[in-house]
Protein backbone atom coordinates (compact mmCIF):
# COMPACT_ATOMS: atom_id res chain seq x y z
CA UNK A 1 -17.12 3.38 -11.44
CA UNK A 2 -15.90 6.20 -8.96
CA UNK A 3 -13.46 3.55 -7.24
CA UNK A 4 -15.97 4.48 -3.67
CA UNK A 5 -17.50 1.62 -1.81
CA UNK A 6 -20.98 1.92 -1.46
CA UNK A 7 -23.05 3.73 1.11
CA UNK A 8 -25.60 1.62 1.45
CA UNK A 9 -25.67 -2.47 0.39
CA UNK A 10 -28.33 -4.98 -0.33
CA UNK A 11 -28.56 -8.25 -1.26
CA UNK A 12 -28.38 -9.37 -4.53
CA UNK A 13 -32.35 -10.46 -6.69
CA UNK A 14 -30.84 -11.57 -9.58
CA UNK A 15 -30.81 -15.25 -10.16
CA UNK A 16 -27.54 -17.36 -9.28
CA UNK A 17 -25.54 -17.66 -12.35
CA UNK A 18 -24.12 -20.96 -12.61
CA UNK A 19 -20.46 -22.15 -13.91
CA UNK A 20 -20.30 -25.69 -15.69
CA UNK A 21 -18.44 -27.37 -13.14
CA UNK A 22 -21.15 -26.27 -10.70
CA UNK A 23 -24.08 -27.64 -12.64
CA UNK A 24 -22.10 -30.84 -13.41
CA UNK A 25 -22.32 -30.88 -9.26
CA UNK A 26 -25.51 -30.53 -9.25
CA UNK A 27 -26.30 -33.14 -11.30
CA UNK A 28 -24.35 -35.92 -9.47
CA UNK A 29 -26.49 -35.02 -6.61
CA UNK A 30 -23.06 -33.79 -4.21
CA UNK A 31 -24.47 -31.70 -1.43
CA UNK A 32 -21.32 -29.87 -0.44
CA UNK A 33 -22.41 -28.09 -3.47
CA UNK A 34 -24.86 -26.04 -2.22
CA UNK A 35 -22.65 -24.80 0.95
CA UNK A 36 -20.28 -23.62 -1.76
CA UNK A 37 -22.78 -21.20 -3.41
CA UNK A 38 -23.61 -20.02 -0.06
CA UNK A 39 -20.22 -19.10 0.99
CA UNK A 40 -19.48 -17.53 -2.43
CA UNK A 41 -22.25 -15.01 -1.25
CA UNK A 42 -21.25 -14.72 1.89
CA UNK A 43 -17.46 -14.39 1.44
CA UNK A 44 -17.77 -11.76 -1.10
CA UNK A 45 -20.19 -9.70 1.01
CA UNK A 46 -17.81 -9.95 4.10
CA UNK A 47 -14.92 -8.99 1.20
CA UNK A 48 -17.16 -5.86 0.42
CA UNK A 49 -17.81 -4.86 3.86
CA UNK A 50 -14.11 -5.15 4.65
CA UNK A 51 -13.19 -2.81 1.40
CA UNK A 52 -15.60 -0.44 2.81
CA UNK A 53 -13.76 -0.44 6.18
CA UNK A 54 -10.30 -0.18 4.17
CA UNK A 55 -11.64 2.56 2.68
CA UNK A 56 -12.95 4.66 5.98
CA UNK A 57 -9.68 4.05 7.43
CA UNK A 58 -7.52 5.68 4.57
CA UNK A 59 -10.62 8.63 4.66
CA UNK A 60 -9.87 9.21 8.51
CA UNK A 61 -5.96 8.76 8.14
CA UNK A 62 -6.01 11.74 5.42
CA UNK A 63 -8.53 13.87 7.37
CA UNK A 64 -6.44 13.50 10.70
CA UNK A 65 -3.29 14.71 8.49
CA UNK A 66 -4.90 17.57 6.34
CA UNK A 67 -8.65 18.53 6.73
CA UNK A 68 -8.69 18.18 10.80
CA UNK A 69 -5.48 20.38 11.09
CA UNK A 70 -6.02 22.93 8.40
CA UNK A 71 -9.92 23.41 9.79
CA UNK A 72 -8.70 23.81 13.59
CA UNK A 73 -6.13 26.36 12.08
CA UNK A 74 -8.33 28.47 10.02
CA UNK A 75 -11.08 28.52 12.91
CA UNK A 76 -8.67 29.80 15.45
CA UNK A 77 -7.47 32.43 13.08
CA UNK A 78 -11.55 33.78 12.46
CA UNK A 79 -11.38 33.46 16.47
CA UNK A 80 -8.21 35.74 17.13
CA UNK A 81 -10.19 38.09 13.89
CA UNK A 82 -13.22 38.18 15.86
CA UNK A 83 -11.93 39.27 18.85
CA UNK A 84 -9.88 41.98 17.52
CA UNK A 85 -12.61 43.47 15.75
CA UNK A 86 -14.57 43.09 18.81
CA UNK A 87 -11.80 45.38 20.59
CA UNK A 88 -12.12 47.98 17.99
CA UNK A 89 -15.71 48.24 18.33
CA UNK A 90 -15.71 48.60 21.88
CA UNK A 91 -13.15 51.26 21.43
CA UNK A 92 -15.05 53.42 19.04
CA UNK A 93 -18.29 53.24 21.46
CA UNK A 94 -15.80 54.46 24.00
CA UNK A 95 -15.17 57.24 21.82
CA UNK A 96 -19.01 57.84 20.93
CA UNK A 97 -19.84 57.35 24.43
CA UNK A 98 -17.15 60.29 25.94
CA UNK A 99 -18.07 62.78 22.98
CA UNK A 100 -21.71 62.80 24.35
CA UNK A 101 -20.48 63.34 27.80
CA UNK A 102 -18.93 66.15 26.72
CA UNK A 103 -22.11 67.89 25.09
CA UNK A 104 -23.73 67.18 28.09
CA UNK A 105 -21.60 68.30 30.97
CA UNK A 106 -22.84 71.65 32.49
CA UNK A 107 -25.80 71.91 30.98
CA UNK A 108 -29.63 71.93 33.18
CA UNK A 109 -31.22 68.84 33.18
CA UNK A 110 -33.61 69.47 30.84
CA UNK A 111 -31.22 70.24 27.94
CA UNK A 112 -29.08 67.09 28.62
CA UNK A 113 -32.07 64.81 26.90
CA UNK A 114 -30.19 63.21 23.99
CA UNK A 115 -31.92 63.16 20.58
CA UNK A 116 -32.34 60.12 18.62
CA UNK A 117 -29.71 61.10 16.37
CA UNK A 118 -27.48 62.53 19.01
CA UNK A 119 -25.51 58.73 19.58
CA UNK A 120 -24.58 58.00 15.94
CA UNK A 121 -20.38 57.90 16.25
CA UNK A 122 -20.12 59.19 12.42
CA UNK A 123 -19.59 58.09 8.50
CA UNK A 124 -17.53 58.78 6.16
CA UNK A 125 -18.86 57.73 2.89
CA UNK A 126 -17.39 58.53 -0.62
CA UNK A 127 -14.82 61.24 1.76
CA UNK A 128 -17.79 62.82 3.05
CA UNK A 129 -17.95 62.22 6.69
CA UNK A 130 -21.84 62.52 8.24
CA UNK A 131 -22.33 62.81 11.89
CA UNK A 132 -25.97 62.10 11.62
CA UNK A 133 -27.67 59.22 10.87
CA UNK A 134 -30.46 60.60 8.08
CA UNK A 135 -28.12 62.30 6.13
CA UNK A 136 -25.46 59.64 6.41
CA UNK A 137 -28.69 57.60 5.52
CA UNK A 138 -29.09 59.28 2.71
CA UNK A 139 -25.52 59.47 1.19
CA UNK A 140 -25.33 55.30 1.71
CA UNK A 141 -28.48 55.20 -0.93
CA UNK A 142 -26.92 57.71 -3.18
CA UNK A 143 -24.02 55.57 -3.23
CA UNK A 144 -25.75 52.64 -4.35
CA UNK A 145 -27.49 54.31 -7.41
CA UNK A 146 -24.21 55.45 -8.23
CA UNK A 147 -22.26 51.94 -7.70
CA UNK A 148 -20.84 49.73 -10.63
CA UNK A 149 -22.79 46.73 -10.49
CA UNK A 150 -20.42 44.65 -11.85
CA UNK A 151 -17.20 45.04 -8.72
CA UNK A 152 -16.90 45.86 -5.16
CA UNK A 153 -15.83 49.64 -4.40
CA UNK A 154 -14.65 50.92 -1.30
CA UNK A 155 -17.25 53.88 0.15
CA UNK A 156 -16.02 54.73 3.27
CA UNK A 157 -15.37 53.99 6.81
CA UNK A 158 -17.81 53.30 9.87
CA UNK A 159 -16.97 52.35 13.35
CA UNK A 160 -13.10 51.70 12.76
CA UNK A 161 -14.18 49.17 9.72
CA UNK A 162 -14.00 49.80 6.15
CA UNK A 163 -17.06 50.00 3.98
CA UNK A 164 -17.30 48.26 0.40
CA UNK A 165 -20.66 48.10 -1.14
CA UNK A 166 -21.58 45.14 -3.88
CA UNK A 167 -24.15 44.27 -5.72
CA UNK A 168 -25.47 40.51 -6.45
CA UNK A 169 -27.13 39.85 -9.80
CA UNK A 170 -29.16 37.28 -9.01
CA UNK A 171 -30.94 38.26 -5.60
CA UNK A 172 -30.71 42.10 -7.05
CA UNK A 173 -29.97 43.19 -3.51
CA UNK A 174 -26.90 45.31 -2.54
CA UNK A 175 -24.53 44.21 0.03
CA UNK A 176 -22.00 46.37 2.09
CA UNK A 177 -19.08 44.51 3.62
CA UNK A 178 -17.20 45.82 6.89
CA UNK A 179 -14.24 45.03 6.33
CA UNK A 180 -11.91 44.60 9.29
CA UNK A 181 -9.92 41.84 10.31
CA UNK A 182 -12.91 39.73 8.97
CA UNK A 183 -15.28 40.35 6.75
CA UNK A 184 -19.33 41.49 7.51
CA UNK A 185 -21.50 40.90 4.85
CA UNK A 186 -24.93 43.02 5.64
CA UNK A 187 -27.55 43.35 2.84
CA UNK A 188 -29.28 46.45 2.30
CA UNK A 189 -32.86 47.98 1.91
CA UNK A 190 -34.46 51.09 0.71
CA UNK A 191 -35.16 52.96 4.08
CA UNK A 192 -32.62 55.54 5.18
CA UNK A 193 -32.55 54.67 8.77
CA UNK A 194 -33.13 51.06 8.36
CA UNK A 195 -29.96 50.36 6.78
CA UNK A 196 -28.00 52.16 9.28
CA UNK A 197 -29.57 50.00 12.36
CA UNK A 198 -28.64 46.83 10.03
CA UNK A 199 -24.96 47.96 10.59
CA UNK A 200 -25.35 49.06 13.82
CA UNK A 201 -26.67 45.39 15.05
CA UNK A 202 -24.56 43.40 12.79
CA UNK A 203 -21.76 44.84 14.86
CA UNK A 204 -23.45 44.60 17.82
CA UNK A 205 -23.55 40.99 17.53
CA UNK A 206 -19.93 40.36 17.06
CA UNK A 207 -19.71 38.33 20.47
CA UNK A 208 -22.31 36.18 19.41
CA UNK A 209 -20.42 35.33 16.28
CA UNK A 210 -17.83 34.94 18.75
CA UNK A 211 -19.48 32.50 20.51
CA UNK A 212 -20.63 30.42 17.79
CA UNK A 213 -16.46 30.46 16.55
CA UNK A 214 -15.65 29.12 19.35
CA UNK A 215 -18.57 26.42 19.60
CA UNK A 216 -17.33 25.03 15.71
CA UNK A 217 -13.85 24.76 17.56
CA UNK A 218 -14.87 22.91 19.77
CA UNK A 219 -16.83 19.93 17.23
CA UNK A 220 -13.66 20.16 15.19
CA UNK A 221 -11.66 19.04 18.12
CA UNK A 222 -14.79 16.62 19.20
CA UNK A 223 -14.79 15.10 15.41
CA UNK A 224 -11.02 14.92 15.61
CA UNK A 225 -11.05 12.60 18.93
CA UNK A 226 -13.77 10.59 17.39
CA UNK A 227 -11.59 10.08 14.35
CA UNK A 228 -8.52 8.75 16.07
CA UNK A 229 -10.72 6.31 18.37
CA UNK A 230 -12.27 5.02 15.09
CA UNK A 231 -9.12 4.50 13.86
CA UNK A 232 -7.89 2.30 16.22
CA UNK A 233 -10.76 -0.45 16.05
CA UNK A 234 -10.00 -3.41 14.05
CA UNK A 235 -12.33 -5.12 11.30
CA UNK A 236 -14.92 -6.22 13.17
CA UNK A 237 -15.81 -9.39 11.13
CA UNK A 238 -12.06 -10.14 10.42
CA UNK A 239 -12.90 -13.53 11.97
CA UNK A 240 -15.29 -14.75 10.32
CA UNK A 241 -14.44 -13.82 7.07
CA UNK A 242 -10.99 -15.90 8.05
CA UNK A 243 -13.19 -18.83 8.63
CA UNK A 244 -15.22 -18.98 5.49
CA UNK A 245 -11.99 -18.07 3.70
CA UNK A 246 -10.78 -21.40 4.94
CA UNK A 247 -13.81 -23.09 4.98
CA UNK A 248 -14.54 -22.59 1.00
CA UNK A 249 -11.08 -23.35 0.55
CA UNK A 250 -11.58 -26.85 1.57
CA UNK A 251 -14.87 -27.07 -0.47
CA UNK A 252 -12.91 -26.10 -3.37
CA UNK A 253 -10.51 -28.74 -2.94
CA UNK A 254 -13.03 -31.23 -2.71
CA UNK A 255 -14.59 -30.96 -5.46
CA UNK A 256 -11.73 -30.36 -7.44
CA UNK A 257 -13.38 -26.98 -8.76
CA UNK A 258 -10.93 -25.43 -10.95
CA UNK A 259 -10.53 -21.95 -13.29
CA UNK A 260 -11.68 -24.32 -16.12
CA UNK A 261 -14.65 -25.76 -15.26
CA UNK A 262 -13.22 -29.35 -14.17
CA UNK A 263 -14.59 -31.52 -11.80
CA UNK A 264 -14.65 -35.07 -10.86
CA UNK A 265 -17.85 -36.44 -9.68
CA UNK A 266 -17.41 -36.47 -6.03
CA UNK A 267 -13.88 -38.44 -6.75
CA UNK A 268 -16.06 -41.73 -7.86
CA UNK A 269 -13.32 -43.33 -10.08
CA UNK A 270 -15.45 -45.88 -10.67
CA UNK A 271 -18.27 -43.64 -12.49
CA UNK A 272 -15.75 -42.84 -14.17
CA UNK A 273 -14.23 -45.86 -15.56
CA UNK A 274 -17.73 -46.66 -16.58
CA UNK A 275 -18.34 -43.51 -18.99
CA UNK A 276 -15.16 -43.84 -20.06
CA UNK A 277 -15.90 -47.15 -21.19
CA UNK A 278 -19.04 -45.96 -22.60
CA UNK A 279 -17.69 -43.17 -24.58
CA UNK A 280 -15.54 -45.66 -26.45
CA UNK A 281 -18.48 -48.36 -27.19
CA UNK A 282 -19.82 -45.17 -28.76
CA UNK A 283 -16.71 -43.44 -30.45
CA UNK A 284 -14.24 -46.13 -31.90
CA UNK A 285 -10.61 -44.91 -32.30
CA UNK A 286 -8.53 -43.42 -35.07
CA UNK A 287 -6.82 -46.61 -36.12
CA UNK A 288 -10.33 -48.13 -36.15
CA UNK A 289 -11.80 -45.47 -38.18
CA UNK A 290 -8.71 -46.11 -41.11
CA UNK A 291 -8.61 -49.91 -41.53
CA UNK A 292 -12.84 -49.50 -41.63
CA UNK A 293 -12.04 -47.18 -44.58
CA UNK A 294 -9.34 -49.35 -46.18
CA UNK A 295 -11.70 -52.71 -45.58
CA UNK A 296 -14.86 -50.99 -47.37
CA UNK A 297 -12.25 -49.97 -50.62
CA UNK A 298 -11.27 -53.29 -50.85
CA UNK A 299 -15.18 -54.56 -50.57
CA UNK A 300 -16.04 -51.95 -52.89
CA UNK A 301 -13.93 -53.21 -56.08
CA UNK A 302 -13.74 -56.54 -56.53
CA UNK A 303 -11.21 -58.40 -59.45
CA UNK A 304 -10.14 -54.87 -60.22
CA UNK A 305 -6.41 -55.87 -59.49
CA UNK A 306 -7.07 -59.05 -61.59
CA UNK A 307 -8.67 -57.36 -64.67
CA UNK A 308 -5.67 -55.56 -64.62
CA UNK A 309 -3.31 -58.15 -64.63
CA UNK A 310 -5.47 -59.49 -67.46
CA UNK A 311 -4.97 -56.24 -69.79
């Protein structure tokens, strides 16, 4: 009904549905008859395997035109995003990285121990920028209780990425998307400083993402190689289905099975002389019929042209 070729085939438990021709074969006891009904099964099966094999073709021709070229295309383009968001990262660590320097320079050793807090590069969220983490903490869970549930707002900035913070009605979790040349999607909790280290390693793992980018580029081009050699390979039972083709040809034409039903017994004209002969012992003819009729009137009244005469 979908105009697909099946999956997966079996062969047929129904019982073999005869036509008249092929039980009036039966009957007169021809044996080609029975290699006919095999190769009916047969050739059709072969038929459906080579529809099937039609059908794959046309399914790799239009994936090595369209899906195989717009895939590659859209998985080098998260590639090139990746990596430029990977370049802005590294930049703003840079950043973090030279500010604490500069706290630290000059001072005795004992003073230069940084705090927990002290490496946090910074957020801006709803324009109030937070250089440390509880606060910033704080401000992210404010945000939420404050946040439309039903679209995505902009809250701030973080790391050189944009913030946006969304809410999903059916896990009833908030979401905050870092939005640079991709997109980050990082669900959130309740715990001030929990939320921040979700951010913090979600960035962090931006060359594993990386990695696993390029790794899908690399099946698409493997699935793409695959596809053209399985393109090029012929129907593998193309010969034998030839052969049968023939082969029940021939059967056909011996028994003189046609669209109708007809068939002569095995050619045996003189079978049938004999039931023809027999079918008109039993059936006279037309003209026999009327001067049966015209006798038995006659038979039937006697003198009556006489008696007239008479009158």
């Amino acid at each position: 009904m979908t105009s697909k070729s099946p999956v997966r085939s079996c062969e047929d438990v129904d019982e073999s549905v005869l036509s008249y021709a092929e039980i009036k074969a039966l009957c007169a006891g021809n044996p080609l008859i029975k290699e006919k009904m095999d190769l009916d099964i047969e050739v059709a099966r072969l038929r459906l395997l080579k529809s099937d094999h039609q059908s794959q073709r046309f399914r790799l021709e239009d994936s090595l035109l369209k899906s195989f070229p717009a895939n590659i295309a859209k998985q080098n383009e998260i590639i090139t995003g990746i990596e430029k968001d990977i370049a802005v990262y590294a930049r703003e660590r840079e950043k973090t990285a030279g500010a604490q320097a500069t706290l630290t320079e000059g001072k005795p050793a004992e003073q230069t121990a940084t705090p927990f807090t002290a490496k946090f590069h910074g957020m801006i969220i709803n324009g109030v920028e937070y250089t440390e983490k509880e606060p910033a903490g704080k401000a992210l869970l404010e945000a939420c209780k404050k946040h439309d549930l039903m679209s995505d707002a902009p809250i701030g900035k973080y790391m050189g990425f944009d913030m946006k913070l969304s809410f999903s009605s059916f896990t009833k979790i908030f979401s905050l998307q870092l939005c640079g040349t991709m997109t980050y999607a990082i669900d959130l909790g309740m715990d001030t400083f929990g939320n921040i280290t979700r951010i913090n390693n979600a960035l962090a793992e931006l060359p594993r993402r990386l990695e696993g980018a390029k790794s899908q580029l690399e099946t698409l081009y493997a699935q793409r190689d695959a596809a053209k050699q399985e393109l090029e390979k012929p129907f593998a039972l193309a010969g034998e289905l030839k052969e049968k083709e023939n082969r029940l040809a021939l059967l056909n034409a011996e028994l003189n099975i046609d669209g109708e039903g007809g068939f002569d017994l095995a050619n045996d004209t003189g079978s049938r002389t004999e039931i023809d002969a027999a079918a008109k012992s039993v059936r006279p003819s037309l003209m026999e019929g009327i001067r049966s009729r015209d006798t038995g009137r006659q038979d039937s009244n006697p003198g009556k042209k006489s008696a007239e005469h008479d009158i």
